[in-house]
PDB file of N, CA and C in Angstrom:
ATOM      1  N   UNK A   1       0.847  -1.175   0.000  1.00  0.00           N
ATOM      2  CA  UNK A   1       0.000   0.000   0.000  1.00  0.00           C
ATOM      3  C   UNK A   1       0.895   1.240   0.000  1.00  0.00           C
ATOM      4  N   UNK A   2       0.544   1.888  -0.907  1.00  0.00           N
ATOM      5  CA  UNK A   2       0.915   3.445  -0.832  1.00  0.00           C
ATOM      6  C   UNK A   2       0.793   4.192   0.547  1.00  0.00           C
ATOM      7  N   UNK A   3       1.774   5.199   0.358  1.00  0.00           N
ATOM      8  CA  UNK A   3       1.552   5.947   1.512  1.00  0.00           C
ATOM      9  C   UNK A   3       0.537   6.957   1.604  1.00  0.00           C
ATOM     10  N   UNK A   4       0.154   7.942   0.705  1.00  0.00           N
ATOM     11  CA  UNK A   4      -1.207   8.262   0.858  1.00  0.00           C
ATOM     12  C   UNK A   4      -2.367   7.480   0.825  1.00  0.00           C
ATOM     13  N   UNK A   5      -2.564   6.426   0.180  1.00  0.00           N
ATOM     14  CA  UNK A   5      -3.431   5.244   0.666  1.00  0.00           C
ATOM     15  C   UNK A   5      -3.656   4.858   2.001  1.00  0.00           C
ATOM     16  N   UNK A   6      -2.518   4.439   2.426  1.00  0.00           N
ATOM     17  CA  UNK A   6      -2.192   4.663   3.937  1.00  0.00           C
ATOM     18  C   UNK A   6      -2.509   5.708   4.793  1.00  0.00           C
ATOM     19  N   UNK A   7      -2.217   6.865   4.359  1.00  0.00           N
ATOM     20  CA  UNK A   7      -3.070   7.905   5.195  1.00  0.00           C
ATOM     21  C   UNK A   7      -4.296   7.696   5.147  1.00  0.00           C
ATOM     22  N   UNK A   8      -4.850   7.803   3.868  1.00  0.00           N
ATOM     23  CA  UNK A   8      -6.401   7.790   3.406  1.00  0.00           C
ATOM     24  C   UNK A   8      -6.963   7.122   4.754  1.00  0.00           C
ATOM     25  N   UNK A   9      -6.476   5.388   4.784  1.00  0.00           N
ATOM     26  CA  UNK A   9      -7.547   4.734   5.532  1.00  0.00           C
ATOM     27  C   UNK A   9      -7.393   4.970   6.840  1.00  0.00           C
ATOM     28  N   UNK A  10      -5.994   5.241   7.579  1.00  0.00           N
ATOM     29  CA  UNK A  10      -5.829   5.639   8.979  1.00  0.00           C
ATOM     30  C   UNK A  10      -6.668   7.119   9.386  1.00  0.00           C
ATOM     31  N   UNK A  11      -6.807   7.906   8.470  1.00  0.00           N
ATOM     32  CA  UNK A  11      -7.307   9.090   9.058  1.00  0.00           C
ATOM     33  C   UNK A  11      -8.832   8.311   8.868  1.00  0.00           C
ATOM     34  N   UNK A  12      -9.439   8.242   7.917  1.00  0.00           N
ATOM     35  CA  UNK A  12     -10.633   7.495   7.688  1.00  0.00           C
ATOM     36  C   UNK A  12     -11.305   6.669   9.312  1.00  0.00           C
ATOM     37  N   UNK A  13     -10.418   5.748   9.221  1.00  0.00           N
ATOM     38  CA  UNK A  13     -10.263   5.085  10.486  1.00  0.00           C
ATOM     39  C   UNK A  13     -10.857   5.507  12.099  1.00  0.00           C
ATOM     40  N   UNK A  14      -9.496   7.060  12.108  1.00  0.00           N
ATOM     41  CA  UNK A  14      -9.820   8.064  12.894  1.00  0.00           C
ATOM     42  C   UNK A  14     -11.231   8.857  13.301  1.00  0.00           C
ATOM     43  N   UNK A  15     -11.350   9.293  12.552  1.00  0.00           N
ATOM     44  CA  UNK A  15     -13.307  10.085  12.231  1.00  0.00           C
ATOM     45  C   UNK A  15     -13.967   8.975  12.214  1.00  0.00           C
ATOM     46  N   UNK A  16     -14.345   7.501  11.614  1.00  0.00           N
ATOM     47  CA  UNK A  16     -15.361   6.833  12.062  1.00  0.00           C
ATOM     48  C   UNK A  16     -15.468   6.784  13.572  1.00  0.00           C
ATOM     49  N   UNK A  17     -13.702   6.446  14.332  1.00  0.00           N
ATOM     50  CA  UNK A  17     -14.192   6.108  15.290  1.00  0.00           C
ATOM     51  C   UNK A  17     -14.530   7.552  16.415  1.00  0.00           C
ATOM     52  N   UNK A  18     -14.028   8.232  16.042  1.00  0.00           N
ATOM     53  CA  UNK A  18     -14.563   9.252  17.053  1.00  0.00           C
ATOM     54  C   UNK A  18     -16.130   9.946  16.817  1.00  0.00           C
ATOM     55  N   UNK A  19     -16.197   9.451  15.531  1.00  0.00           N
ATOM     56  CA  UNK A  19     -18.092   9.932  15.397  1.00  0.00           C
ATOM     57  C   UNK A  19     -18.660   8.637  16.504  1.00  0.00           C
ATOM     58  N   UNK A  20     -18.378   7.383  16.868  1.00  0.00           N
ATOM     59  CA  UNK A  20     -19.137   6.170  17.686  1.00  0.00           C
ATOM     60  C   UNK A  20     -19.065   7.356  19.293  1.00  0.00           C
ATOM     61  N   UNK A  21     -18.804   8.098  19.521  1.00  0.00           N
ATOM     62  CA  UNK A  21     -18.318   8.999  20.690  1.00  0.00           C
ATOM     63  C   UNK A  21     -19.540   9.598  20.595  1.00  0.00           C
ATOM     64  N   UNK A  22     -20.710   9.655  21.199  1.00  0.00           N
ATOM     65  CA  UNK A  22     -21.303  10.285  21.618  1.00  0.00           C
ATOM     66  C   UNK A  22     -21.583  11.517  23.037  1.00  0.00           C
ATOM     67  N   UNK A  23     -21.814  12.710  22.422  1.00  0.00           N
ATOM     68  CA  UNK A  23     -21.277  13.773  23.876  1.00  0.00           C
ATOM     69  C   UNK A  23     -22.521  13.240  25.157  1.00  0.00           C
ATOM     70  N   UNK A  24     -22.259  13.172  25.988  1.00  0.00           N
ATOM     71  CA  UNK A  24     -22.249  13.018  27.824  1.00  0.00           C
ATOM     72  C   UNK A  24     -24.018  13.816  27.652  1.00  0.00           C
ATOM     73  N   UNK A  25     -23.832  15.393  27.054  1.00  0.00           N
ATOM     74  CA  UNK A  25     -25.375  15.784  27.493  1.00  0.00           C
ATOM     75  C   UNK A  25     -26.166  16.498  25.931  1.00  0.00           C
ATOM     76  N   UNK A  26     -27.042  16.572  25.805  1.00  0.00           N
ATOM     77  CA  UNK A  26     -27.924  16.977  24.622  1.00  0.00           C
ATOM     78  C   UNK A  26     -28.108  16.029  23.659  1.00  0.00           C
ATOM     79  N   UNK A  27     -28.975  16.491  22.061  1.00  0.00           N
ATOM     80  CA  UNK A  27     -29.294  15.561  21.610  1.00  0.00           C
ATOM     81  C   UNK A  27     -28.133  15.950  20.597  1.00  0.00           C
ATOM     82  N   UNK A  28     -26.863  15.663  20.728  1.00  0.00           N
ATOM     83  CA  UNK A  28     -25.714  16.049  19.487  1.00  0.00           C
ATOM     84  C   UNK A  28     -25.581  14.946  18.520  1.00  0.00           C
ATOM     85  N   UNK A  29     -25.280  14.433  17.611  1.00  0.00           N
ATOM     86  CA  UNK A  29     -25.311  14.075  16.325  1.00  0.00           C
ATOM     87  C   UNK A  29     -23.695  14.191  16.281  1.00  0.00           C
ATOM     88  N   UNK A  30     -22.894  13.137  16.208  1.00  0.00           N
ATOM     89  CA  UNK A  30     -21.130  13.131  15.491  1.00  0.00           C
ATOM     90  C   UNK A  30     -21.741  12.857  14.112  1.00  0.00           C
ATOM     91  N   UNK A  31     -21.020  13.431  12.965  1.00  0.00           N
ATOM     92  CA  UNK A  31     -21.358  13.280  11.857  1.00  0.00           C
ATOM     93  C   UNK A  31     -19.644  13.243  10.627  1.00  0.00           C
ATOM     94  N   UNK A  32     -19.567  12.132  10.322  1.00  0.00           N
ATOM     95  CA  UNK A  32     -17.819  11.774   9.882  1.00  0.00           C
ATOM     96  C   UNK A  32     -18.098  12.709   8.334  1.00  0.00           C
ATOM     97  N   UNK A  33     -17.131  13.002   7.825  1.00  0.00           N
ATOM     98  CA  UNK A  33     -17.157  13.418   6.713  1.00  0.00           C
ATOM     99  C   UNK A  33     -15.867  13.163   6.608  1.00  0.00           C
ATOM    100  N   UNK A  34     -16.159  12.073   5.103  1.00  0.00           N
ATOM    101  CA  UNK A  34     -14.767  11.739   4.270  1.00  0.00           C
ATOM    102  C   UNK A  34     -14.844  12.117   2.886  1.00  0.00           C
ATOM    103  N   UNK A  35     -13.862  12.993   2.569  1.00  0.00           N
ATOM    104  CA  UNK A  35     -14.227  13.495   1.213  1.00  0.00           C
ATOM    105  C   UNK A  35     -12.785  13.040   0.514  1.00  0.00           C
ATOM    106  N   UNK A  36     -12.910  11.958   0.158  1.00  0.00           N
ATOM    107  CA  UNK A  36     -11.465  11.438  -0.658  1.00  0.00           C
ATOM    108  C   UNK A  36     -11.213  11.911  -2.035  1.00  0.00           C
ATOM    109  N   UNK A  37     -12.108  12.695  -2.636  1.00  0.00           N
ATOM    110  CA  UNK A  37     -11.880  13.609  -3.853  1.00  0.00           C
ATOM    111  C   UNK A  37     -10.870  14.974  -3.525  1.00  0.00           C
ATOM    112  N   UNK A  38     -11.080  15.894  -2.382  1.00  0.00           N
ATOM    113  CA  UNK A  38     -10.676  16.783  -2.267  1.00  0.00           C
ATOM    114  C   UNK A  38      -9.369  16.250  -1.132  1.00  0.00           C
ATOM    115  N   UNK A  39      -9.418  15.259  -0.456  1.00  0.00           N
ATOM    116  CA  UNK A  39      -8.895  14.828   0.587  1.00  0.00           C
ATOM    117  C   UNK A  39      -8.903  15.648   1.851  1.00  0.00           C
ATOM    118  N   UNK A  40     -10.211  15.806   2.573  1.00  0.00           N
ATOM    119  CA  UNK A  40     -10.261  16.405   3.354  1.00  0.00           C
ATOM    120  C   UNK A  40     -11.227  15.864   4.366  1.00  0.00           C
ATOM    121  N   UNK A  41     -10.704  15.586   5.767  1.00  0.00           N
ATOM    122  CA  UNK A  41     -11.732  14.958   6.564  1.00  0.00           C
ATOM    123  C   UNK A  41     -11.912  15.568   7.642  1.00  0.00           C
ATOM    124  N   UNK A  42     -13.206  15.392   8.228  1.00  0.00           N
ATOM    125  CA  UNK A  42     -13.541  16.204   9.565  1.00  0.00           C
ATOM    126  C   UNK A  42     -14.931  15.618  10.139  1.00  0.00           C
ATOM    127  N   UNK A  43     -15.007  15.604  11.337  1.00  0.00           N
ATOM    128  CA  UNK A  43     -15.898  15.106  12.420  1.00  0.00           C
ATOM    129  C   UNK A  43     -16.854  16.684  12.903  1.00  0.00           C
ATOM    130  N   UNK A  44     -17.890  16.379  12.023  1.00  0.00           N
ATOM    131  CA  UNK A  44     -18.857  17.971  12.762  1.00  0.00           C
ATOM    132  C   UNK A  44     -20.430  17.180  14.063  1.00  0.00           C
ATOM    133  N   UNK A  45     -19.883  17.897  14.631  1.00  0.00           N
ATOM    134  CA  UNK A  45     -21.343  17.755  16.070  1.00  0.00           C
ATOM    135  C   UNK A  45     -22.288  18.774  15.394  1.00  0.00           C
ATOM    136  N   UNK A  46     -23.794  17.975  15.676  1.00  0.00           N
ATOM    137  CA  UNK A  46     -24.649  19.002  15.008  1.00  0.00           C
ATOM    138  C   UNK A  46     -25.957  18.493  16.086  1.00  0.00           C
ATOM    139  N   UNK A  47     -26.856  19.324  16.582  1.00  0.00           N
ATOM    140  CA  UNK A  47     -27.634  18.625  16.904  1.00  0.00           C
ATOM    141  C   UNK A  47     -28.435  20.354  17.778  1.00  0.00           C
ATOM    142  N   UNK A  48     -28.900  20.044  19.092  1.00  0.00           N
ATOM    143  CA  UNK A  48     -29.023  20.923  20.504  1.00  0.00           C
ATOM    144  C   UNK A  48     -28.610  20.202  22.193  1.00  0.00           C
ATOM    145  N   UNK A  49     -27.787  21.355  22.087  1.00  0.00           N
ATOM    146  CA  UNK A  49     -27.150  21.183  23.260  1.00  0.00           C
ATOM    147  C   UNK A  49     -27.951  22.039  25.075  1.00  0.00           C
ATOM    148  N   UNK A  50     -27.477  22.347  25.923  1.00  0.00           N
ATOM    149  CA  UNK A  50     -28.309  22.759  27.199  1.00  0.00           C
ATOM    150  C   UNK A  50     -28.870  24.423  26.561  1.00  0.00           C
ATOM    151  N   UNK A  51     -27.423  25.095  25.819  1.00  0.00           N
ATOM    152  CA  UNK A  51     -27.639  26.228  25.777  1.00  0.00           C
ATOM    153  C   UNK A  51     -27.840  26.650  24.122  1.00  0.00           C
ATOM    154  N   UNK A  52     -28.395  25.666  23.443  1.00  0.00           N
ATOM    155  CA  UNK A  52     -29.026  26.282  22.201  1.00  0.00           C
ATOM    156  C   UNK A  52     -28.225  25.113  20.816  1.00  0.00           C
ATOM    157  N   UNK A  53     -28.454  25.624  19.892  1.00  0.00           N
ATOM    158  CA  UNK A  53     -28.345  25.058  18.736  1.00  0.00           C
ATOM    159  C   UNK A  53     -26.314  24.892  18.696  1.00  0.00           C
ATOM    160  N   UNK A  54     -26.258  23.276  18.261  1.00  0.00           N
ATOM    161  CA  UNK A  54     -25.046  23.024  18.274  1.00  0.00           C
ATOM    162  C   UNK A  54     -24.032  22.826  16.730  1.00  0.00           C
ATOM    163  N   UNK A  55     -23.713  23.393  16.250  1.00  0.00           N
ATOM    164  CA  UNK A  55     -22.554  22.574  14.950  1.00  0.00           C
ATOM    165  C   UNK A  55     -21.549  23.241  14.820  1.00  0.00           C
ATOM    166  N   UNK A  56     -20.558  22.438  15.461  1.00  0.00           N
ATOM    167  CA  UNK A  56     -19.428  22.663  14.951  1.00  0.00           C
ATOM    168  C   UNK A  56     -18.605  21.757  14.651  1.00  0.00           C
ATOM    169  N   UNK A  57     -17.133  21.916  14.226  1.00  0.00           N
ATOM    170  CA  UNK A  57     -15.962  21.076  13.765  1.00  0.00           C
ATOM    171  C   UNK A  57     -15.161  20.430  15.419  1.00  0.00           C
ATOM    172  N   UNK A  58     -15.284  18.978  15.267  1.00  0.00           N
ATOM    173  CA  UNK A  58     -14.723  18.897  16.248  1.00  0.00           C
ATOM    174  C   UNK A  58     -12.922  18.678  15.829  1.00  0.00           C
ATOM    175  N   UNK A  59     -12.825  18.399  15.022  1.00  0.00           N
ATOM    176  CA  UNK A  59     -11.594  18.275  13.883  1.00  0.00           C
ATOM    177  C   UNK A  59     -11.859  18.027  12.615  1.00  0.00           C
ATOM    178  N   UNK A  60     -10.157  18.538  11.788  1.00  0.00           N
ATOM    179  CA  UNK A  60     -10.481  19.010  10.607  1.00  0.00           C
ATOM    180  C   UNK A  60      -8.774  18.178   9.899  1.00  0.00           C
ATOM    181  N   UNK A  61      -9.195  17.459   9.006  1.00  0.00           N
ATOM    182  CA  UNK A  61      -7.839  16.742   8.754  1.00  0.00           C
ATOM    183  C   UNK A  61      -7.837  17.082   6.984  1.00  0.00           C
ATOM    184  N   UNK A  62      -6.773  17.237   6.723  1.00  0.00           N
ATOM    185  CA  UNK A  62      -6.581  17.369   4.809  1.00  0.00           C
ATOM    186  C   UNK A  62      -5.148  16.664   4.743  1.00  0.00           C
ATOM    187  N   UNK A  63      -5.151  16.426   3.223  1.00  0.00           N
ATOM    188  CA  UNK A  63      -3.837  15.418   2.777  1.00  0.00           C
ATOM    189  C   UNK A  63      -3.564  17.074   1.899  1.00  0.00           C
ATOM    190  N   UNK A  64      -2.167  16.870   1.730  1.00  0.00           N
ATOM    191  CA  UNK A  64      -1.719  18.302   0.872  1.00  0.00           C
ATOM    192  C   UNK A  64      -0.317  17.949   0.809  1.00  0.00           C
ATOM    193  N   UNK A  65       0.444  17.481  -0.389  1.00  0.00           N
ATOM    194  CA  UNK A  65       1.714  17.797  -0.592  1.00  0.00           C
ATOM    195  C   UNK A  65       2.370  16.578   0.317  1.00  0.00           C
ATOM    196  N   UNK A  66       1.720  15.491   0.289  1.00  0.00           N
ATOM    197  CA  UNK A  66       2.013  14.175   0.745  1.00  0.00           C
ATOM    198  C   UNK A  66       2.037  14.125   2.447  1.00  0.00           C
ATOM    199  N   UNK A  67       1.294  14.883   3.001  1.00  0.00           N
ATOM    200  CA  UNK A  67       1.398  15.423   4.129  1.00  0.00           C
ATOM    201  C   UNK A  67      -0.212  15.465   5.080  1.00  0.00           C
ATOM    202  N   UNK A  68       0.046  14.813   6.002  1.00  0.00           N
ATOM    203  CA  UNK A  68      -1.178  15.603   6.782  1.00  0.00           C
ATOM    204  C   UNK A  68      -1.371  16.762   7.623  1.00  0.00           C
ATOM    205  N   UNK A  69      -2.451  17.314   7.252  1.00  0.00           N
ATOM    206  CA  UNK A  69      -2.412  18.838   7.735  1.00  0.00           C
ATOM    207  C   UNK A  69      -3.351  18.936   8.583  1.00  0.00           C
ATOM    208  N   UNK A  70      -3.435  19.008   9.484  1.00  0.00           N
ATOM    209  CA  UNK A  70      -4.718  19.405  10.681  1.00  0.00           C
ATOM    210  C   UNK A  70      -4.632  20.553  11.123  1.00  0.00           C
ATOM    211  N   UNK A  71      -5.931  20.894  10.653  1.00  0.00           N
ATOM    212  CA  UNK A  71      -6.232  22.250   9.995  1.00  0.00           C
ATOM    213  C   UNK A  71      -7.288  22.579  11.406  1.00  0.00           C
ATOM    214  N   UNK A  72      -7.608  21.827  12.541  1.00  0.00           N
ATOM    215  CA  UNK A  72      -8.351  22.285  13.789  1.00  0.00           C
ATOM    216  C   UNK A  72      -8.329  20.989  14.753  1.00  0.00           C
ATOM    217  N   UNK A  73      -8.149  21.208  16.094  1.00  0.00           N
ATOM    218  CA  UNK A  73      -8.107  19.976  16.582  1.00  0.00           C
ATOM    219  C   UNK A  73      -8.677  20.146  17.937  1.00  0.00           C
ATOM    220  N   UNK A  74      -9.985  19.485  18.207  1.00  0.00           N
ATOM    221  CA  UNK A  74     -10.781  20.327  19.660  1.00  0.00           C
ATOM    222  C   UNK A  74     -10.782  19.040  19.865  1.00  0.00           C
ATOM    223  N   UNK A  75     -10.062  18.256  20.345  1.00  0.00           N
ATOM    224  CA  UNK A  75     -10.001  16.838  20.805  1.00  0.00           C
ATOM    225  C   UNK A  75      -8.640  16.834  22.256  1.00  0.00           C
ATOM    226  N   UNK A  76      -8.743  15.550  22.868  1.00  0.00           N
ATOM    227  CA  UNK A  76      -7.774  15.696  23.744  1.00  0.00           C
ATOM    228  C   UNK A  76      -7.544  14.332  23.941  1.00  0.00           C
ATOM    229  N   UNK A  77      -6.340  13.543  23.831  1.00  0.00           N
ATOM    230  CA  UNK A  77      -5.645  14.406  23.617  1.00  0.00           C
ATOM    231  C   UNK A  77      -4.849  14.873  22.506  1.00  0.00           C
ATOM    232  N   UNK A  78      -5.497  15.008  21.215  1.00  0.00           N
ATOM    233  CA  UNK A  78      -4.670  15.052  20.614  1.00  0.00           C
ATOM    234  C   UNK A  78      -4.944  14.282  19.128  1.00  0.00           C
ATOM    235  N   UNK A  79      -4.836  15.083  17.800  1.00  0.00           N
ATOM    236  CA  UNK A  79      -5.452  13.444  16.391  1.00  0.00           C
ATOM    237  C   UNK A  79      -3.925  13.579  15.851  1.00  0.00           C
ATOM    238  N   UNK A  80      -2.964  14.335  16.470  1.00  0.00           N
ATOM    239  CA  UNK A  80      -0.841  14.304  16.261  1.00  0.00           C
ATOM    240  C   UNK A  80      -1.195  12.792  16.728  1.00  0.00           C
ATOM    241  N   UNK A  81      -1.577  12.970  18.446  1.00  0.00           N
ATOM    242  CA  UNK A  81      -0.966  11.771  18.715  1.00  0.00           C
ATOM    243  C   UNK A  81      -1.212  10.324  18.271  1.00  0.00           C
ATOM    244  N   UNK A  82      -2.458  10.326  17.959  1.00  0.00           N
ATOM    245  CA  UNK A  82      -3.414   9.156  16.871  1.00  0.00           C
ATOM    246  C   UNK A  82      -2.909   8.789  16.125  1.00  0.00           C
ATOM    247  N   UNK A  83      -2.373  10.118  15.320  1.00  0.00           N
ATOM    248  CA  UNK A  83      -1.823   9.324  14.097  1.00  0.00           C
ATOM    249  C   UNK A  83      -0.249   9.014  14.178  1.00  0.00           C
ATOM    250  N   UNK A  84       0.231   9.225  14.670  1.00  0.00           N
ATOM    251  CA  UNK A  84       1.409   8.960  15.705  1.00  0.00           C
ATOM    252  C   UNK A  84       1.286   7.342  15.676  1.00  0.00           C
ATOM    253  N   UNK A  85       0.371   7.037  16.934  1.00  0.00           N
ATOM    254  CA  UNK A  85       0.100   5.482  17.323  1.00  0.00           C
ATOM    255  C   UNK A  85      -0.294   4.592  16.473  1.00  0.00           C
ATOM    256  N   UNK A  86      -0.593   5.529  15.286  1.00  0.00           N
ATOM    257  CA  UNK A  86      -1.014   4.667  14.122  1.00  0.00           C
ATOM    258  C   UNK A  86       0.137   4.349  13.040  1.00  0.00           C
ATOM    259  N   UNK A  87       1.227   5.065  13.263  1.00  0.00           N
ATOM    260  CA  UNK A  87       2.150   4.607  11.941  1.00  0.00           C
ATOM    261  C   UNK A  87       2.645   5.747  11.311  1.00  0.00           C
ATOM    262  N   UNK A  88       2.185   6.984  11.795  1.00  0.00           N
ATOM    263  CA  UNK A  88       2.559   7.781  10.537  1.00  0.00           C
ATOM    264  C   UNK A  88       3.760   8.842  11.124  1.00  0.00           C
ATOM    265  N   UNK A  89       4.602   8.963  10.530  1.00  0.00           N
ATOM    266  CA  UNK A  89       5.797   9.710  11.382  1.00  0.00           C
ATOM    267  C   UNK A  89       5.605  11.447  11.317  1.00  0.00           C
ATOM    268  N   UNK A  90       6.092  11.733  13.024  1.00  0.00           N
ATOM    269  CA  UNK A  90       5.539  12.864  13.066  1.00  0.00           C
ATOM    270  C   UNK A  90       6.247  14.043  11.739  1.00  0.00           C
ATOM    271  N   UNK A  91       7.308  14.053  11.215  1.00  0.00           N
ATOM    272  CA  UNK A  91       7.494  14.802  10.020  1.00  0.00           C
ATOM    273  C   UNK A  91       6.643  14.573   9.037  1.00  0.00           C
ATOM    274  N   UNK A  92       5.852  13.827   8.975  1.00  0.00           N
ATOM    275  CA  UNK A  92       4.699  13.797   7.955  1.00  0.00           C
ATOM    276  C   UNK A  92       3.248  14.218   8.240  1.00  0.00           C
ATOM    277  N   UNK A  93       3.506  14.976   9.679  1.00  0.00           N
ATOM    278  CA  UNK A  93       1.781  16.082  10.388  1.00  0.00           C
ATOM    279  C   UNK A  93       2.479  17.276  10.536  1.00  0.00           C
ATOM    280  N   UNK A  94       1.606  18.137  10.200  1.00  0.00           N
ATOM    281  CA  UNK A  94       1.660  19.507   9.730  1.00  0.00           C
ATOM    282  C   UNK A  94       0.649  20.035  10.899  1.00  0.00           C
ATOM    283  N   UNK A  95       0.892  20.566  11.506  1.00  0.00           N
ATOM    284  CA  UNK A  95       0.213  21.810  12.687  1.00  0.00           C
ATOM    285  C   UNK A  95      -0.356  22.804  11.789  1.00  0.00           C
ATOM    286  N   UNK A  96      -1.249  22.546  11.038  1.00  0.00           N
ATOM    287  CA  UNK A  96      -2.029  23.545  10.252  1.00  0.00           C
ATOM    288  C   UNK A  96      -2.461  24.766  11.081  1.00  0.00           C
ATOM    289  N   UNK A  97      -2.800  24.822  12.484  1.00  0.00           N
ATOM    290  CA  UNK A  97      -3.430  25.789  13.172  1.00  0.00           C
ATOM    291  C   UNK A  97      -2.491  26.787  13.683  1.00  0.00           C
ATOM    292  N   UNK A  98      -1.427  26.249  13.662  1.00  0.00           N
ATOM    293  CA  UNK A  98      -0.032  26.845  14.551  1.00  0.00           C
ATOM    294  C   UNK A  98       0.407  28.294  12.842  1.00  0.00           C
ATOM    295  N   UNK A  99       1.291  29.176  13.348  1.00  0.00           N
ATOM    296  CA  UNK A  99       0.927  30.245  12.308  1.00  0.00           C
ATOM    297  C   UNK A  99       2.428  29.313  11.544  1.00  0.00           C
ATOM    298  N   UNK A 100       2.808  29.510  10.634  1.00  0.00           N
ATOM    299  CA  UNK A 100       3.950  28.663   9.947  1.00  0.00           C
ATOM    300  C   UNK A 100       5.207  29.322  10.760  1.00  0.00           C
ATOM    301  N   UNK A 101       6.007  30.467  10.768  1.00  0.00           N
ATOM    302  CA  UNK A 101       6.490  30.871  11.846  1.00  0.00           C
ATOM    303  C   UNK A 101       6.567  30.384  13.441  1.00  0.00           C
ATOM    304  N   UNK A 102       5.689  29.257  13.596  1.00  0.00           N
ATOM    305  CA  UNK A 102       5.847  28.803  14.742  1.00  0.00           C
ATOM    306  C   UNK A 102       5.787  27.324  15.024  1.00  0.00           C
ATOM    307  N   UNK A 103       5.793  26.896  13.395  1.00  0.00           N
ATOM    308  CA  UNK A 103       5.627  25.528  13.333  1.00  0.00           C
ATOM    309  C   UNK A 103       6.883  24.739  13.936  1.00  0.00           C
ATOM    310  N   UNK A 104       8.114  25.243  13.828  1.00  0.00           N
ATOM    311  CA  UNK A 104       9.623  25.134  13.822  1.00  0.00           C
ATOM    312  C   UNK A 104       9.850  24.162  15.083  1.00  0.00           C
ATOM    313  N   UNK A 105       9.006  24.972  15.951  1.00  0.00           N
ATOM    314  CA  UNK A 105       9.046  25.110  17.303  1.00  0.00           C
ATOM    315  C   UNK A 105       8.492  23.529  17.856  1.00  0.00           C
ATOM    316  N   UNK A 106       7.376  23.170  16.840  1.00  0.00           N
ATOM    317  CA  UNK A 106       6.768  22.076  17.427  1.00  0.00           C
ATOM    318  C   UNK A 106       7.241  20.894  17.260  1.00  0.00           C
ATOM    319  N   UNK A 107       8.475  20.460  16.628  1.00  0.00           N
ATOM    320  CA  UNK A 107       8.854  19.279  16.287  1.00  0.00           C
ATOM    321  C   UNK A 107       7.771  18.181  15.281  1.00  0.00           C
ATOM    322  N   UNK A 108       6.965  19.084  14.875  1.00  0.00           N
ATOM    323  CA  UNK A 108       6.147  18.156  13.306  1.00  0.00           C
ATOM    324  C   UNK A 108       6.776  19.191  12.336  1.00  0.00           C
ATOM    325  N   UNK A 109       5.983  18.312  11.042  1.00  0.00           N
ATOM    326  CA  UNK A 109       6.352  19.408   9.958  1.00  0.00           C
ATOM    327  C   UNK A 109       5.967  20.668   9.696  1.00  0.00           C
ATOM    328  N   UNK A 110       6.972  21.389   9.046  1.00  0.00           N
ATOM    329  CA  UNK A 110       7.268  22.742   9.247  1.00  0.00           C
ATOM    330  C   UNK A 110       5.778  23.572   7.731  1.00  0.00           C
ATOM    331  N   UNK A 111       7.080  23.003   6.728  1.00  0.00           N
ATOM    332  CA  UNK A 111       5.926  23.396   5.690  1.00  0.00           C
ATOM    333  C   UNK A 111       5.937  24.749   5.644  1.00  0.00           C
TER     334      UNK A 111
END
């Protein structure tokens, strides 16, 4: 298997299983989105929560330039460390959220 193949199904992997995660209070909805055309994946909560209408990104993953880029990450601890435990070496995750100027700093890829 290829190595973006390899990403493909580990991140894939990732978002099914954290959509089976249902939140503790309200009626929230995990909802996986795999878009292997654009290569871009993300886990959105949608539903109502105590204090009103809920949707947002709970993470946000893209392939770009043979690379994974996580582009938002409201998880804990962590979808670095996931994919980490999964095989993929940290010079090949990109701190999309971090400003590039400060990527240096984090010991993933710089980019």
């Amino acid at each position: 298997m290829d190595k973006l193949t390899h990403y493909r199904t580990t991140i894939q992997k990732i978002v099914e299983a954290h959509a089976q995660h249902r939140p503790s209070h309200g009626d929230i909805e995990s909802l996986p989105m795999c878009d292997t055309y654009t290569d871009s994946y993300l886990l959105l909560d949608v539903g109502w929560g105590a204090k009103g209408r809920v949707h947002s990104v709970a993470f946000h993953l893209r392939l770009k330039n043979d690379k994974i880029w996580i582009e938002w990450d409201g998880t804990t601890p962590g979808i670095a460390e996931e994919l980490m435990d999964a095989g993929v070496p940290q010079e090949d995750i990109v701190l999309g959220f971090h400003r590039p100027e400060r990527r240096a700093i984090t010991g993933f890829a710089v980019v």
